[in-house]
Protein backbone atom coordinates (compact mmCIF):
# COMPACT_ATOMS: atom_id res chain seq x y z
CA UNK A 1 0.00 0.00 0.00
CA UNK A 2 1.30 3.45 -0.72
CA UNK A 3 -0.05 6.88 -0.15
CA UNK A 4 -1.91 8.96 -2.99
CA UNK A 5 0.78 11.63 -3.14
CA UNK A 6 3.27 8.89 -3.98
CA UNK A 7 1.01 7.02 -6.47
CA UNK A 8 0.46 10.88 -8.07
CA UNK A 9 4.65 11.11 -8.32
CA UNK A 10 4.64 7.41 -9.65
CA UNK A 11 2.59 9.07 -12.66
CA UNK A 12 4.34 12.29 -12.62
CA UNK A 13 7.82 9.92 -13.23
CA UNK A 14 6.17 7.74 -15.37
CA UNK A 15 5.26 10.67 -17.91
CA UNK A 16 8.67 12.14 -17.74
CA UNK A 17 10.01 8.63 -18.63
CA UNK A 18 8.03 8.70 -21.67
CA UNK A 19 8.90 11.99 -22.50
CA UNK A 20 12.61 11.20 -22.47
CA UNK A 21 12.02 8.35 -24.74
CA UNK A 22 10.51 11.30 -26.78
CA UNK A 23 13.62 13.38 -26.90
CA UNK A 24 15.62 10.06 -27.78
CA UNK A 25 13.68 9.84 -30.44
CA UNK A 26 13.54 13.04 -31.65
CA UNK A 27 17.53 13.22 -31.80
CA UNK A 28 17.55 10.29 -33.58
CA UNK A 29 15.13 12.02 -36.30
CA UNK A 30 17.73 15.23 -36.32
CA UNK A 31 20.56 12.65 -37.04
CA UNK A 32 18.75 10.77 -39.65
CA UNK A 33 17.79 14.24 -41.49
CA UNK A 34 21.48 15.27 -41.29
CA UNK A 35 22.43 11.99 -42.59
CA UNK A 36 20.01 12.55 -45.45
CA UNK A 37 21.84 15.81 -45.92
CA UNK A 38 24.78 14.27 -45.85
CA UNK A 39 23.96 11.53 -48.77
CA UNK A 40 22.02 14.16 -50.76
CA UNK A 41 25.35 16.94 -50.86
CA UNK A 42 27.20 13.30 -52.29
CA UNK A 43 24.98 12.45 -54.53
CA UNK A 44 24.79 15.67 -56.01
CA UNK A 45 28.43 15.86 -55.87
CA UNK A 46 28.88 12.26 -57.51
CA UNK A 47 26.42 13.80 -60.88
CA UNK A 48 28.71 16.74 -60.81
CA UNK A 49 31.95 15.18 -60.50
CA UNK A 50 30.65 12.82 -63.80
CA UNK A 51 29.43 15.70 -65.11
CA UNK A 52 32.78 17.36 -64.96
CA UNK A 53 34.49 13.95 -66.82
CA UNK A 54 32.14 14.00 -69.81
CA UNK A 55 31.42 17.79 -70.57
CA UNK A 56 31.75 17.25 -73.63
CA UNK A 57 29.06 14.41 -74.12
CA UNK A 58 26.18 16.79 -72.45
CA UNK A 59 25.24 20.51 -72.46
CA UNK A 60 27.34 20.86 -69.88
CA UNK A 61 26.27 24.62 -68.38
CA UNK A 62 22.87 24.17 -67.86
CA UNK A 63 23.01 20.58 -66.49
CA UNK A 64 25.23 21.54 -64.02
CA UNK A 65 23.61 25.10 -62.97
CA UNK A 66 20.22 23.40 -62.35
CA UNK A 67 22.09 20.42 -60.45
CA UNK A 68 23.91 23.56 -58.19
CA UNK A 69 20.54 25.13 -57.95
CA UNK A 70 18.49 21.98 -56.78
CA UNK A 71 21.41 20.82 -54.13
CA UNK A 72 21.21 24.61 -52.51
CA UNK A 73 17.48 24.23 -52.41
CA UNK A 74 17.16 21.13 -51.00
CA UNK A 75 20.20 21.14 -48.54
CA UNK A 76 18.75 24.02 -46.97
CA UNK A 77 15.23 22.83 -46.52
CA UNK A 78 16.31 19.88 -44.48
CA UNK A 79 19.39 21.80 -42.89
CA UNK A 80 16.29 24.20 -41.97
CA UNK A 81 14.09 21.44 -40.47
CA UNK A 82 16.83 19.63 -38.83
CA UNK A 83 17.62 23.39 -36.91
CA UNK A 84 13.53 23.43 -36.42
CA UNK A 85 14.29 19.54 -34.31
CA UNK A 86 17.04 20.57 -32.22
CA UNK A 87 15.55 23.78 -31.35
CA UNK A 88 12.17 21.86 -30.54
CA UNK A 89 14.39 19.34 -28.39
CA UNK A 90 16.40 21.55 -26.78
CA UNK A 91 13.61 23.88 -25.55
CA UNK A 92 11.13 20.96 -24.40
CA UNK A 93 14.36 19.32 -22.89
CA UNK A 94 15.12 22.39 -20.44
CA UNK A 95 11.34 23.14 -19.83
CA UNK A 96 10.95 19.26 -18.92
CA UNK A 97 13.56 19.50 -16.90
CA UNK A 98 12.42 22.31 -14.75
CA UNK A 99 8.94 20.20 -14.85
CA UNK A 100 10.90 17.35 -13.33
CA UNK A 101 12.75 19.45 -10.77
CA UNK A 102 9.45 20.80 -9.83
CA UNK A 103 7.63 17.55 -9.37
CA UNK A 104 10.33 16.20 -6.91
CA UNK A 105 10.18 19.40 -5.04
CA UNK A 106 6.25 19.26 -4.85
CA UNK A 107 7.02 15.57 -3.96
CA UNK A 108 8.97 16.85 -1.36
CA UNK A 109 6.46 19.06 0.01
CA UNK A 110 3.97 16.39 -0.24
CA UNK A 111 6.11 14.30 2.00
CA UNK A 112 6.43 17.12 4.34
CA UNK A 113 2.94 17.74 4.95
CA UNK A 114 2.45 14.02 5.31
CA UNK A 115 4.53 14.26 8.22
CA UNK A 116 3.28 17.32 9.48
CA UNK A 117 0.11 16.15 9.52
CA UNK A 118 1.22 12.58 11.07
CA UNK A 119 2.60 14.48 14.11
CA UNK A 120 -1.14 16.05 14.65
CA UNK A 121 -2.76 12.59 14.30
CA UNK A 122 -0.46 10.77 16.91
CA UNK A 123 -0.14 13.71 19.10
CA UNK A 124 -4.54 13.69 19.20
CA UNK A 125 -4.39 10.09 18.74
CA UNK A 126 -1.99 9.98 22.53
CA UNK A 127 -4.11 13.08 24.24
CA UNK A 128 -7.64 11.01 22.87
CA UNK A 129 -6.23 7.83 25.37
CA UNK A 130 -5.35 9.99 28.21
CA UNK A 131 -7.88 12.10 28.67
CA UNK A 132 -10.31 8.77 28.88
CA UNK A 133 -9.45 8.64 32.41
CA UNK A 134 -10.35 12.12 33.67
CA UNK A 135 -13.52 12.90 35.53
CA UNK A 136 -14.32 16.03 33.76
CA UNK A 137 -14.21 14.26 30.21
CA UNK A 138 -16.48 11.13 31.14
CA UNK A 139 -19.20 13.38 32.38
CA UNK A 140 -19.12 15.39 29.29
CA UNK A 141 -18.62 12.33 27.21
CA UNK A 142 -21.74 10.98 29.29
CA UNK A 143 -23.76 13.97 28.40
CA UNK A 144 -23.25 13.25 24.48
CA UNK A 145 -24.26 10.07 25.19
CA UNK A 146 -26.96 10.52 27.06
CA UNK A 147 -28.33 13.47 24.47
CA UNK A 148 -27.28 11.59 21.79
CA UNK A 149 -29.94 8.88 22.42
CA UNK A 150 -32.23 11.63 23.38
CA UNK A 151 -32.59 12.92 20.40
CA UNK A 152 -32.44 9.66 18.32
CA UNK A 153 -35.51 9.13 20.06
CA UNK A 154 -37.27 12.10 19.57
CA UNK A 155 -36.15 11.84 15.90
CA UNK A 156 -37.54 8.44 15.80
CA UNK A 157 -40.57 9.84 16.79
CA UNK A 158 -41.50 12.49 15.09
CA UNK A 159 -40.46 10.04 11.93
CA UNK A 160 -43.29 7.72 13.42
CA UNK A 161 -45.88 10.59 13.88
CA UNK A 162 -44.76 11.65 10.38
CA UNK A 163 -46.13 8.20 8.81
CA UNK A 164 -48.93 7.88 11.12
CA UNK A 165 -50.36 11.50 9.47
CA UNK A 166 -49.61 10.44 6.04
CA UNK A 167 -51.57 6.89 6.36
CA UNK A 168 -54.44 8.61 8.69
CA UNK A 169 -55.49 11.51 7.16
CA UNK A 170 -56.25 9.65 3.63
CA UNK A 171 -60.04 9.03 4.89
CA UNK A 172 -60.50 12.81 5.95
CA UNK A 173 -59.34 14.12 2.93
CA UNK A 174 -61.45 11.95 0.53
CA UNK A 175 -65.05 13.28 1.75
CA UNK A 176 -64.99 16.19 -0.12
CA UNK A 177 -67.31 17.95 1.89
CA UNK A 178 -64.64 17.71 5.12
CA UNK A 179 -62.54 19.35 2.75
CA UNK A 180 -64.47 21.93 1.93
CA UNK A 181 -65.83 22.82 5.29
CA UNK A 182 -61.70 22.36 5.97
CA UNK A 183 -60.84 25.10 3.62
CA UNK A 184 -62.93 27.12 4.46
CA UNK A 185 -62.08 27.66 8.38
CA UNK A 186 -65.30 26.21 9.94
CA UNK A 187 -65.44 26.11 13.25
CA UNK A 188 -62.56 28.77 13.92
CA UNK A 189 -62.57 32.70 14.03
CA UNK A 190 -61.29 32.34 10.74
CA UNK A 191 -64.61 31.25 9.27
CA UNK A 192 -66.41 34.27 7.32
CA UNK A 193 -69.77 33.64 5.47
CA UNK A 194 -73.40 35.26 5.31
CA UNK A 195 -76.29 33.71 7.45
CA UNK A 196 -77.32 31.80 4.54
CA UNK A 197 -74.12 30.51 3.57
CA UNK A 198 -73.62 29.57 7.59
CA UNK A 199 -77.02 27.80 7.61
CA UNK A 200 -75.97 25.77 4.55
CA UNK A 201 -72.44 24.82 5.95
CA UNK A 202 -73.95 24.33 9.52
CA UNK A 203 -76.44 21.07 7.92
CA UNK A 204 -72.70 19.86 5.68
CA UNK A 205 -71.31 19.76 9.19
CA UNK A 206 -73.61 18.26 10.75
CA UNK A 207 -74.37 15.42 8.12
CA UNK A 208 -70.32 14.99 8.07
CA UNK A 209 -70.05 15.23 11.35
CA UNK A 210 -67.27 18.11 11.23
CA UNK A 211 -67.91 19.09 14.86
CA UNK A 212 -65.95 15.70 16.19
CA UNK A 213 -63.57 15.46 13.15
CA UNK A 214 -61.68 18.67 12.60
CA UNK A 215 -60.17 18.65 15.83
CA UNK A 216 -58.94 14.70 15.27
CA UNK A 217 -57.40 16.16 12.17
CA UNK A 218 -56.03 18.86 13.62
CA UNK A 219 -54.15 17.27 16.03
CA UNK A 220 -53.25 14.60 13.25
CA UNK A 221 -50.98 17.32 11.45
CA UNK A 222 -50.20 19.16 14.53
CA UNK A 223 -48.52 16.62 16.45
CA UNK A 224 -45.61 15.86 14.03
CA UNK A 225 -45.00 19.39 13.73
CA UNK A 226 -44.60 19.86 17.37
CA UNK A 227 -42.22 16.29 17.47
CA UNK A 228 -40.08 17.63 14.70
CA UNK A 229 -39.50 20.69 16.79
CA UNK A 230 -39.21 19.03 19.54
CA UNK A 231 -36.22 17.14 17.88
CA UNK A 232 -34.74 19.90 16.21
CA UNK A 233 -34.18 21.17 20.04
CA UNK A 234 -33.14 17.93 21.27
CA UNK A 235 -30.53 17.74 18.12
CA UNK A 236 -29.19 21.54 19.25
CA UNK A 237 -28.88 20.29 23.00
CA UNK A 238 -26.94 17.66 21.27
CA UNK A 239 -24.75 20.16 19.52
CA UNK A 240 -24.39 22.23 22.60
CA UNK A 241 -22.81 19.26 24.92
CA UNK A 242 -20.59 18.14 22.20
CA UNK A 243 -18.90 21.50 21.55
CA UNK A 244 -18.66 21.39 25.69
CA UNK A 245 -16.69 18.19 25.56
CA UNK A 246 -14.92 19.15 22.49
CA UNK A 247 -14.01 22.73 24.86
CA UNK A 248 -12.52 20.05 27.20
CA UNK A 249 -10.45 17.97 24.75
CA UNK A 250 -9.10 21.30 23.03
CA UNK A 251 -7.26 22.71 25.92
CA UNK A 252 -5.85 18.89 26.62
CA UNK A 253 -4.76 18.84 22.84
CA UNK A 254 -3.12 22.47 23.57
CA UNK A 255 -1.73 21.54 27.20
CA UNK A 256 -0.22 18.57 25.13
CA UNK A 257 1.37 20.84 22.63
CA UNK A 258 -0.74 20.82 19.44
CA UNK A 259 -0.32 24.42 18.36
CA UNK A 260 3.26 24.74 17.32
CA UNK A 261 2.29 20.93 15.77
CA UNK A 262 -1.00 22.64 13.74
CA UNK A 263 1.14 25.60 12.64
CA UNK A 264 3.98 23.31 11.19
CA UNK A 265 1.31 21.44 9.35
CA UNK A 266 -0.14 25.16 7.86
CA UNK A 267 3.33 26.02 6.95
CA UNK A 268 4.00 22.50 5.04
CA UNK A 269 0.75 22.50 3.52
CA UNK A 270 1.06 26.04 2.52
CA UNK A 271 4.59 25.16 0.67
CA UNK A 272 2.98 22.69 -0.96
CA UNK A 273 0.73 25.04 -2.55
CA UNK A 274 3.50 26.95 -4.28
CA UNK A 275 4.92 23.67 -5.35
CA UNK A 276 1.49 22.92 -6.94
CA UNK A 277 1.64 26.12 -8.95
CA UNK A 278 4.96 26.04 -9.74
CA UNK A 279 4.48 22.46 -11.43
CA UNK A 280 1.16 23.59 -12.92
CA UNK A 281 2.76 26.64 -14.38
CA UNK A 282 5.79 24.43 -15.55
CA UNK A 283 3.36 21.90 -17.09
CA UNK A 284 1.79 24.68 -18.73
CA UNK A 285 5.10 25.34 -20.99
CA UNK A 286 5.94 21.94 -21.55
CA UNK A 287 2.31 21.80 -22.43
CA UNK A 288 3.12 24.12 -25.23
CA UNK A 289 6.82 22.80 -26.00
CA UNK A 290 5.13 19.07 -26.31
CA UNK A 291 2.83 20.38 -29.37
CA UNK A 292 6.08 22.88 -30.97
CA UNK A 293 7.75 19.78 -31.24
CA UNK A 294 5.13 17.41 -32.40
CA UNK A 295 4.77 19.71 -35.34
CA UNK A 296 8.44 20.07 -35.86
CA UNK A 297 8.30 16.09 -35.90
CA UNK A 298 5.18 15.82 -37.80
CA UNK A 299 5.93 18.75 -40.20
CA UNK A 300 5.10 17.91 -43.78
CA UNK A 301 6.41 20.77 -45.19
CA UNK A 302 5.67 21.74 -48.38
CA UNK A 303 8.72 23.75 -49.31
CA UNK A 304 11.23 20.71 -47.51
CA UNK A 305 8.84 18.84 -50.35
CA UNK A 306 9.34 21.05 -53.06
CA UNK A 307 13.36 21.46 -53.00
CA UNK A 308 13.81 17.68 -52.44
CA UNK A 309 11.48 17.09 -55.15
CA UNK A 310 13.76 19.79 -57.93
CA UNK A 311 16.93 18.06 -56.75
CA UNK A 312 15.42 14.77 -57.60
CA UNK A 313 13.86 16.31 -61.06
CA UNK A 314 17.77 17.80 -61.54
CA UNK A 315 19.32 14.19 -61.14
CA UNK A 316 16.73 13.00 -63.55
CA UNK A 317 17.38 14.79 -66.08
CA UNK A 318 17.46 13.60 -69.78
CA UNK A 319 21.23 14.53 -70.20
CA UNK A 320 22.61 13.40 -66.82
CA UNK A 321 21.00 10.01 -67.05
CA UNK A 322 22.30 9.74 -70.66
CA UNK A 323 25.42 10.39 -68.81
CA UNK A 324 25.14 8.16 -66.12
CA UNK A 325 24.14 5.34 -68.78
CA UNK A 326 27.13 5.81 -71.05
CA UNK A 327 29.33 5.91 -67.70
CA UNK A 328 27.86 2.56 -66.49
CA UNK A 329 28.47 1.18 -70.41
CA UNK A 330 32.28 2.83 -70.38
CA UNK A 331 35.07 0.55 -69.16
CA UNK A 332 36.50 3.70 -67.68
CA UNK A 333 38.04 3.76 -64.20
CA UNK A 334 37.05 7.08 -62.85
CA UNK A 335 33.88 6.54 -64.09
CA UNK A 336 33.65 3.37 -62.84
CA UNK A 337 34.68 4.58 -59.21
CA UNK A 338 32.09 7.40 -59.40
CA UNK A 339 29.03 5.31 -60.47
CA UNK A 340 30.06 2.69 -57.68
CA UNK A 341 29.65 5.46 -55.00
CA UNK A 342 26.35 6.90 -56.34
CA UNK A 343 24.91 3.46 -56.50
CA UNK A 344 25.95 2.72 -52.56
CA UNK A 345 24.41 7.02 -52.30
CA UNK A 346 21.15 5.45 -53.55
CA UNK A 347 21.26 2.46 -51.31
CA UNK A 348 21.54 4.57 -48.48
CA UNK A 349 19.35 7.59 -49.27
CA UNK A 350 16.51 4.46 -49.11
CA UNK A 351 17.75 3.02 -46.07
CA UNK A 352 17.57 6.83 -44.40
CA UNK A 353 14.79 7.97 -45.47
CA UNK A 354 13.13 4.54 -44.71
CA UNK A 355 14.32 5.43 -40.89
CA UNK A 356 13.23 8.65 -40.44
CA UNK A 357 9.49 7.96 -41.57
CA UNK A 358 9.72 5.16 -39.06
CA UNK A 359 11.15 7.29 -36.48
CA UNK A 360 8.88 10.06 -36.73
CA UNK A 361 5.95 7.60 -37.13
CA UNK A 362 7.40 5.84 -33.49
CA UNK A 363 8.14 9.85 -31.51
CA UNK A 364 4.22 10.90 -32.85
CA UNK A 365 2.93 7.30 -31.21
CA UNK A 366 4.75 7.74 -28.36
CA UNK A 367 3.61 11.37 -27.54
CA UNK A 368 -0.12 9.93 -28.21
CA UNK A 369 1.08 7.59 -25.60
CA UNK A 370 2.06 10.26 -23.53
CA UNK A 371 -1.13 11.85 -23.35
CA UNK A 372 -2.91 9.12 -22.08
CA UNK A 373 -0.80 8.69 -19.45
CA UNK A 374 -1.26 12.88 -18.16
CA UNK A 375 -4.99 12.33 -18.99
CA UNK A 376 -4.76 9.56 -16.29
CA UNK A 377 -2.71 12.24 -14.14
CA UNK A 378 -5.32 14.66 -14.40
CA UNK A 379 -8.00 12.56 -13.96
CA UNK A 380 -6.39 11.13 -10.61
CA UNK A 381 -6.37 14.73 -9.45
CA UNK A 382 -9.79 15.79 -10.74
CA UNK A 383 -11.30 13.03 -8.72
CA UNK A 384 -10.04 14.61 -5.56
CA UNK A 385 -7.78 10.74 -5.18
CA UNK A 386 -4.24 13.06 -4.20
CA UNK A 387 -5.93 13.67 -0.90
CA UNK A 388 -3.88 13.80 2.18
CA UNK A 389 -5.24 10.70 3.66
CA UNK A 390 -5.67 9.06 0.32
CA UNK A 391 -4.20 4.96 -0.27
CA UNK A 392 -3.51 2.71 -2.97
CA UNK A 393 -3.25 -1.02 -2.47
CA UNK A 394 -1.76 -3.09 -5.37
CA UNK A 395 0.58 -0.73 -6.26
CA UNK A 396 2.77 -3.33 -8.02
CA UNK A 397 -0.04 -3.04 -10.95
CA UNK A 398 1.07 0.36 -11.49
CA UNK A 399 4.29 -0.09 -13.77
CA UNK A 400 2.47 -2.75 -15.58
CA UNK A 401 -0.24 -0.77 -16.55
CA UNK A 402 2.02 2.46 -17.37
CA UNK A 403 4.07 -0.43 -19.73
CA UNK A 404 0.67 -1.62 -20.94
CA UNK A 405 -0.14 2.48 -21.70
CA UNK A 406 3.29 2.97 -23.89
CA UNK A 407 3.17 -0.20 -25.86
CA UNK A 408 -0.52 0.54 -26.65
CA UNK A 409 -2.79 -1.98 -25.06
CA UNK A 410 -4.18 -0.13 -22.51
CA UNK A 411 -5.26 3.43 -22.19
CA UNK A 412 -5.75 6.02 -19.21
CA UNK A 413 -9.42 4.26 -18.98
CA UNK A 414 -7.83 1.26 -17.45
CA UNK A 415 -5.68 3.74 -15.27
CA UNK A 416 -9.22 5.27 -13.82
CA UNK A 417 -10.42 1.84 -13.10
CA UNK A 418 -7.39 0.33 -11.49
CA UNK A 419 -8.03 3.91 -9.18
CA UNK A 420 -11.70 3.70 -8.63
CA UNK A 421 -10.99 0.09 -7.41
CA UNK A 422 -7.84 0.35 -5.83
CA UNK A 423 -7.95 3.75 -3.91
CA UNK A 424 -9.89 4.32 -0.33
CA UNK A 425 -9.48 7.16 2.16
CA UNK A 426 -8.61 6.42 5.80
CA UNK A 427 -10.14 7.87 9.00
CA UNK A 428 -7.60 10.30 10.73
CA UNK A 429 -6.44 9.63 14.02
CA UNK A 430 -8.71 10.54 16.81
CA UNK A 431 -11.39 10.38 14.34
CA UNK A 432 -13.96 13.36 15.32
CA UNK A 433 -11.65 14.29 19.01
CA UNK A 434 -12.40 17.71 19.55
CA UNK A 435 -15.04 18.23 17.10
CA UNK A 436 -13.17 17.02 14.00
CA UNK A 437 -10.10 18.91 12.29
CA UNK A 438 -11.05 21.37 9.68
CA UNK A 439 -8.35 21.82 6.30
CA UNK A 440 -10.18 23.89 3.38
CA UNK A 441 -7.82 21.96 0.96
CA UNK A 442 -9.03 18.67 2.00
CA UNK A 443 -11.25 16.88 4.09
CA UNK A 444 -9.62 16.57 7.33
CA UNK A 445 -12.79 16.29 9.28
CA UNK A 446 -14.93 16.46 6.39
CA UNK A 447 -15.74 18.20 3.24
CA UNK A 448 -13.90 17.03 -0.02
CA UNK A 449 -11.03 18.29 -2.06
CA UNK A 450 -7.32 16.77 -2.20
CA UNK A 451 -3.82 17.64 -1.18
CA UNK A 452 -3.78 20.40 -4.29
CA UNK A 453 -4.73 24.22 -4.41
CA UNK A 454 -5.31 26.92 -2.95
CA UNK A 455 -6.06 26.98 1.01
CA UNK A 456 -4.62 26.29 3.77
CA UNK A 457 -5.55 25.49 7.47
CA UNK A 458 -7.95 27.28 9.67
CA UNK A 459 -5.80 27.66 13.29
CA UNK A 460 -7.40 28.82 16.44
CA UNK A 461 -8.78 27.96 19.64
CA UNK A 462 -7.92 29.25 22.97
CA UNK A 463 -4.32 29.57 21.44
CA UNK A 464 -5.92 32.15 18.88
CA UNK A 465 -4.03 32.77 15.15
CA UNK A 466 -4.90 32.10 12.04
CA UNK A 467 -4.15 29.22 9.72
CA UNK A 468 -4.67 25.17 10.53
CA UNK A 469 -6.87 24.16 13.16
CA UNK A 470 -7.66 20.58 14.30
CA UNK A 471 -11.58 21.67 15.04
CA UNK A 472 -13.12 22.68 18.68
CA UNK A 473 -10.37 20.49 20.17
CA UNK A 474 -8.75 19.08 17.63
């Protein structure tokens, strides 16, 4: 079993890792494109070098100015996107790097408030089994009880009379002429009519015999009323003895020495706050980086395209492959020599450029990758799961499923249910001792959040200040 905050860095390490098998992979594309620069400069050099033998044979000028032309034009292009790569790599690689510093200082933090917060727990965990034995505390601990099952009772109660008026008054309200006699306030000062319309309603009440039901109805929806208040005020009294005790068990917690212990755990917690903004604002620019370099990788450009494309038209051109025909069909050494190279050029333009479509094919899979994986990030903190007292059991699964992620069998889906099955939120110590411990970024004695944001702790008591506060007594 291991906490949330270390299950949240597990994912935080496991999307760096990808994103260094990114950068790998996007240095590997910059040396592949210079490689292809490389063979392209030869092979343009090998045409011009036979070009040079066999003037004669071809209209030598123009051949060669286009060839000159094409090789500027196309060396350029991919000199130009391989400078796009390694500025993309170089920027995501220092902003990733501050992201990764970040995380293990927000890690750090994490681990700091953990501890913080530990030294509450065990300090109101030790103060909840002393304070057992004092006079003072049973008798207010006896008062909860004893109001406690007071007002159970009286809730119980007024639940009962509650039914009772639903099932009883079904019978008065189907005669319609109750009802109407109901409505209109016979019987009570409230009643207005002329002496005809009195004469009229006094023979419906009498034939309905109003005079003996109203005040059985009456009573039938007054007397839950009157339970329900009387349970509201037993539920105050309730209130009222528990913040007593609680009274009691803060100035044991503060005798103890919770205070300097609560303001430790406002100053940790309110650390970790920066740290979460400083990651989220670092995330933000790799954010950005991650896409700049995805379209650096991805970048079909049209003019790389276009200047590849004239170089290759150049080569092909009627008189240099004339040339490079008679050269192949010349028992002539130098020509020989020449052609050899330019074949073992062509060999290995294929071979290149067959490695860079694979490579950038692999770095834009991976990044998909990648973003499954921070979807599963942000979903883990979306759910409120990096809370304070969060767990994870089967936390061996975790590297399996982050392997199943990057090879493409699984996706962050699988990540939320390993989470929603695996994750559960303990209790803190002392459980509600001292009327419960309040922390506006998560539920320390209630309420719902997790170990991220804004916040703090709410501090006070008879010790006063601002800040974290472990409730009435703790």
């Amino acid at each position: 079993m291991i906490s949330a905050s270390e299950a949240l860095s597990s994912l935080e390490r496991a999307v760096a890792g990808v994103r260094r098998d990114e950068d790998r992979l996007t240095a590997m594309l910059s040396s592949a494109t210079a490689e292809a620069e490389r063979l392209r400069a030869a092979q343009a050099e090998g045409y011009k070098a036979l070009a040079r033998l066999r003037l004669d044979e071809i209209a030598g000028a123009p051949a060669l100015a286009a060839l000159d032309a094409a090789e500027r034009r196309a060396l350029a292009a991919l000199e130009r996107r391989r400078g796009d790569l390694d500025a993309a790599a170089r920027k995501r690689k220092a902003a990733a790097d501050l992201l990764d510093e970040r995380a293990s200082t927000r890690a750090d933090r994490a681990r700091d408030r953990d501890r913080a917060l530990a030294a509450v727990e065990d300090l109101v965990d030790d103060v909840r089994g002393r304070i057992a034995g004092d006079a003072g505390w049973r008798a207010a601990d006896a008062a909860v009880t004893a109001a406690e099952a007071t007002a159970a009772e009286a809730e119980a109660k007024a639940r009962q009379a509650e039914a009772d008026r639903e099932e009883k008054r079904r019978p008065y309200e189907a005669d319609p002429l109750f009802v109407y006699l109901w409505d209109r306030g016979y019987g009570t000062a409230a009643y207005r009519g002329g002496w005809l319309a009195r004469w009229g309603d006094g023979k419906v009440a009498r034939l309905v015999g109003y005079a003996e039901a109203r005040p059985n109805y009456f009573m039938l929806n007054e007397i839950p009323l009157r339970l329900a208040e009387h349970a509201a005020r037993c539920r105050a009294a309730v209130a009222d003895v528990t913040a007593a005790r609680a009274a009691l068990e803060r100035a044991a917690l503060e005798a103890a020495g919770v205070v300097p212990l609560e303001r430790e755990a406002e100053r940790t917690d309110a650390l970790l706050a920066e740290a979460d903004a400083a990651v989220e604002a670092a995330r933000a620019d790799v954010a950005g980086l991650d896409e700049a370099a995805r379209a650096a990788v991805d970048g079909d450009d049209p003019a790389i395209r276009t200047a590849v494309d004239e170089l290759a038209a150049a080569i092909a051109r009627d008189d240099l492959q004339t040339l490079w025909k008679k050269a192949m069909a010349t028992p002539d050494p130098a020509d020989e020599r020449i052609v050899e190279q330019l074949r073992g050029i062509e060999r290995d333009l294929v071979r290149v450029s067959a490695e860079i479509e694979e490579t950038r094919k692999a770095a834009l899979d991976l990044a998909r990758r990648r973003g499954e994986l921070e979807r599963s990030r942000e979903n883990f903190r979306s759910r409120g799961y990096d809370d304070p007292w969060g767990r994870v059991v089967n936390e061996g699964l975790i590297a399996g499923i982050v392997e199943g992620i990057v090879r493409g069998a699984l996706s962050s889906r699988d990540f939320d249910d390993f989470f929603d099955g695996n994750w559960s939120r303990r209790e803190p110590k002392g459980g509600g001792f001292g009327g419960g411990g309040r922390m506006p970024r998560g539920p320390w004695g209630g309420g719902s959040g997790g170990s991220s944001g804004g916040g703090g702790f709410r501090s006070g008591g008879g010790s006063g200040g601002g800040g974290f506060r472990t409730g009435g007594g703790f």
